[in-house]
C-alpha atoms as a PDB file:
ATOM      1  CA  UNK A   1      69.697 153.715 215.142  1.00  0.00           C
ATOM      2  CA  UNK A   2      66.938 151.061 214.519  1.00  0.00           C
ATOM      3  CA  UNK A   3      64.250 153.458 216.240  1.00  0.00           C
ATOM      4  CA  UNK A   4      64.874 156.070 213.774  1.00  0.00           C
ATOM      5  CA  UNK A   5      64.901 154.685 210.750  1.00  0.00           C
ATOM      6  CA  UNK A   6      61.813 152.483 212.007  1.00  0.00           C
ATOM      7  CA  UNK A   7      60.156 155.880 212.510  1.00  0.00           C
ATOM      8  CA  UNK A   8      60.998 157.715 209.068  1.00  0.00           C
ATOM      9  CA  UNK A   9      59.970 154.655 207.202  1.00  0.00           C
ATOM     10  CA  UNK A  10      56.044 155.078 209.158  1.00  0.00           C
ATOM     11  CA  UNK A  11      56.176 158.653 208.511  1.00  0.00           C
ATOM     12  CA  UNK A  12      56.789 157.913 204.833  1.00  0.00           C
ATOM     13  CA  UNK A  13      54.126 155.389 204.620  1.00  0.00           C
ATOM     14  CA  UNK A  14      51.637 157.621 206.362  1.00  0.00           C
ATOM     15  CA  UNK A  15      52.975 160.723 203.910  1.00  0.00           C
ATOM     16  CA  UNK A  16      52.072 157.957 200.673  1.00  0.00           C
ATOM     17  CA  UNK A  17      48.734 157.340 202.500  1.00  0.00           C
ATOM     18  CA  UNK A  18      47.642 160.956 202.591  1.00  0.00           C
ATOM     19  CA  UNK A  19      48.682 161.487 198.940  1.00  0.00           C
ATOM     20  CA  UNK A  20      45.446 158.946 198.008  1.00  0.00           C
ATOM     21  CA  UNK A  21      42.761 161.586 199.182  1.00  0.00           C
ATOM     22  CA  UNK A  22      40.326 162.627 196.364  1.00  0.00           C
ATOM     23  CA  UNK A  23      41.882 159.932 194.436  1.00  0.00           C
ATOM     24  CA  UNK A  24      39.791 157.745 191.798  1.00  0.00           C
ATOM     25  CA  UNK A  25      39.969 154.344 191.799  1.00  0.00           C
ATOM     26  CA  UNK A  26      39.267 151.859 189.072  1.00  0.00           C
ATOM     27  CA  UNK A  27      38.713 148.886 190.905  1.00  0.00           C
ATOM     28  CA  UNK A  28      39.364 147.195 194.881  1.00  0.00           C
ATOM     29  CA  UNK A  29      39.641 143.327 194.998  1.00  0.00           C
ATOM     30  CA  UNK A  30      41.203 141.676 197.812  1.00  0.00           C
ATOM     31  CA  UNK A  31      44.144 139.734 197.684  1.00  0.00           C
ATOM     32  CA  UNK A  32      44.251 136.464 199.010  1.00  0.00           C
ATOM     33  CA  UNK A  33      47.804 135.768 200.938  1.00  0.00           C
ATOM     34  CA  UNK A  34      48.322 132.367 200.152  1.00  0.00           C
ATOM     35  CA  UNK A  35      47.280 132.218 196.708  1.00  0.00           C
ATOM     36  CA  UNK A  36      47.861 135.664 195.381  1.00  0.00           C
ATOM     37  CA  UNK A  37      44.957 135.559 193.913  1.00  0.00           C
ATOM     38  CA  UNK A  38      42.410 138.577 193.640  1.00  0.00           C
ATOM     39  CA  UNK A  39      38.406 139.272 194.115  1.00  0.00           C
ATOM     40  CA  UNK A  40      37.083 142.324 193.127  1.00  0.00           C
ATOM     41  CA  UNK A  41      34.752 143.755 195.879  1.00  0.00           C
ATOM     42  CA  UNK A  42      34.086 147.011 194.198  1.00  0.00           C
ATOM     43  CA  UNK A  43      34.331 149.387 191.079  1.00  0.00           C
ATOM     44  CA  UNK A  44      34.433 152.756 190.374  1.00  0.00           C
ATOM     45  CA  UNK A  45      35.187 154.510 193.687  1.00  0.00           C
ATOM     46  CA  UNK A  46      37.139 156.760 195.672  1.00  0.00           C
ATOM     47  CA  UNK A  47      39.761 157.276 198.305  1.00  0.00           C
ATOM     48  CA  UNK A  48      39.294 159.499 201.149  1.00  0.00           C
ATOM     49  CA  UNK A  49      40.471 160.803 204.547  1.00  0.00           C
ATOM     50  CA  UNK A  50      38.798 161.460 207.645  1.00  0.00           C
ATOM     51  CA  UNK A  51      39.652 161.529 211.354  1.00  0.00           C
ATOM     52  CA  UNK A  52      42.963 160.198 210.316  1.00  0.00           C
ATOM     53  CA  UNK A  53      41.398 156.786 208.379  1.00  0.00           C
ATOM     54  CA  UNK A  54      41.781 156.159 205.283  1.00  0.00           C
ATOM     55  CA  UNK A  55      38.784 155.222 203.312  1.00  0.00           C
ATOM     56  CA  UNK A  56      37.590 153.675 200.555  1.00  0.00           C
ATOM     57  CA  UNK A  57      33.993 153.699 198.821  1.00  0.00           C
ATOM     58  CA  UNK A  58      32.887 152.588 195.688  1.00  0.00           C
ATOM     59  CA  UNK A  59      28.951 153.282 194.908  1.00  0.00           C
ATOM     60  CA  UNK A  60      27.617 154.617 198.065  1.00  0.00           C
ATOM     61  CA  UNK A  61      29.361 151.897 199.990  1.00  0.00           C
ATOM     62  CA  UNK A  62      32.309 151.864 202.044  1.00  0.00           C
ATOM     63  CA  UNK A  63      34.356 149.009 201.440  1.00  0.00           C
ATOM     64  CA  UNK A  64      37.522 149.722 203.328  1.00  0.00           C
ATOM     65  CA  UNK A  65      38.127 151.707 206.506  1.00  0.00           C
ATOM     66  CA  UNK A  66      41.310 151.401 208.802  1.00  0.00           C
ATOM     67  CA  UNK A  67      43.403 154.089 211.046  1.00  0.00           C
ATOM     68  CA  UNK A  68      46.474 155.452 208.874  1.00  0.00           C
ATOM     69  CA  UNK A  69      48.552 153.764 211.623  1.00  0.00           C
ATOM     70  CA  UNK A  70      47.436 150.455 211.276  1.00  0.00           C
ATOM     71  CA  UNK A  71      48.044 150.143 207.425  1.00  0.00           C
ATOM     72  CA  UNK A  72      51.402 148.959 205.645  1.00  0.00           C
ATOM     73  CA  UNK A  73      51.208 150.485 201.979  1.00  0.00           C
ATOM     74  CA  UNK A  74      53.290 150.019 198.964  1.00  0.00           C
ATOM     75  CA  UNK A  75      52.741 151.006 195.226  1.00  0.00           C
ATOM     76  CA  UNK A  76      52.236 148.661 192.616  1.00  0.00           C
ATOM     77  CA  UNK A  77      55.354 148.053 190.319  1.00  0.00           C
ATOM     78  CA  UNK A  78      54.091 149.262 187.397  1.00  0.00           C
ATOM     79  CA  UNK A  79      52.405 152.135 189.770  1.00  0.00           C
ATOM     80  CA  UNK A  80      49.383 151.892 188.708  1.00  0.00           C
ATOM     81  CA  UNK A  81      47.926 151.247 191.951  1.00  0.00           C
ATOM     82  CA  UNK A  82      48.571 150.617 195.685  1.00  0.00           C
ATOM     83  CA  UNK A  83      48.469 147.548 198.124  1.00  0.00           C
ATOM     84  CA  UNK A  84      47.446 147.954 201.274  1.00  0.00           C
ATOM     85  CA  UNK A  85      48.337 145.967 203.917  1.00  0.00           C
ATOM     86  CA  UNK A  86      46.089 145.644 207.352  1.00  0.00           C
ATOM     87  CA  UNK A  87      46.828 142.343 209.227  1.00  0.00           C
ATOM     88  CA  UNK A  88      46.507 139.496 207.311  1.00  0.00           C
ATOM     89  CA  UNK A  89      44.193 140.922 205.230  1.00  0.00           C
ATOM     90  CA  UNK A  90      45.721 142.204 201.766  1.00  0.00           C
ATOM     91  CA  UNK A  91      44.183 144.888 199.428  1.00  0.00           C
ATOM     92  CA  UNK A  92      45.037 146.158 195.886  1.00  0.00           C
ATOM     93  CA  UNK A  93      43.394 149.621 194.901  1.00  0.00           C
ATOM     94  CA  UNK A  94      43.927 150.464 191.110  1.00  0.00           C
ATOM     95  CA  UNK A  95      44.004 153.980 190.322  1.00  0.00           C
ATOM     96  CA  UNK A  96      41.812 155.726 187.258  1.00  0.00           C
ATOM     97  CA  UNK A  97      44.795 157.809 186.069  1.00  0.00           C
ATOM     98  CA  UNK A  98      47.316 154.984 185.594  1.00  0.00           C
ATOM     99  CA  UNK A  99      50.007 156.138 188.533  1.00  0.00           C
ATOM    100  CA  UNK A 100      49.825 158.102 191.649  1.00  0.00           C
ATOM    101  CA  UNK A 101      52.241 161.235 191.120  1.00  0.00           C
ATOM    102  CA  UNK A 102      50.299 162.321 187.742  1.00  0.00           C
ATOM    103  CA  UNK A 103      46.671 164.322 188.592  1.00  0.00           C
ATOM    104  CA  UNK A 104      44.732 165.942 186.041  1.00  0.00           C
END
């Protein structure tokens, strides 16, 4: 029973993941674990897939770029933006609408 509900759990993250594409973002900063605390490493970008990565580019720079696979997501409580999980290393994406099921 473990395998399955293991399974449906990835297929939901990746399913969150994919809803990000064409998606603004406000800000990235990256979240240290121990601390909590955050540094912003870039403003006024985007999110986008390709080749089944996720990416993320703010400016004409790409700040973030990891296989759907390899990346543990979860919205923000207030949903107003999305933490993404690769490793150890933790990321916070804020989104320029306020919450990811409204688009304009």
């Amino acid at each position: 029973m473990g395998l399955f509900k293991k399974k449906k759990e990835s297929d939901a993250n990746i399913a969150l993941l994919r809803k990000l594409d064409k998606r603004g973002i406000t800000s990235l900063s990256e979240r240290d674990p121990k601390t909590y605390q955050e540094r912003i490493i870039g403003r006024a970008g985007a999110f986008s897939i390709a080749d089944e990565e996720l990416i993320i580019s703010c400016g004409n720079q790409i700040l973030f770029r990891h296989p759907l696979k390899e990346i543990k997501a979860g919205e923000l409580m207030n949903l107003s933006g999305i933490c993404l999980n690769v490793g150890e290393k933790r990321y916070v994406a804020y989104y320029t609408d306020g919450t990811l099921g409204k688009k304009k």
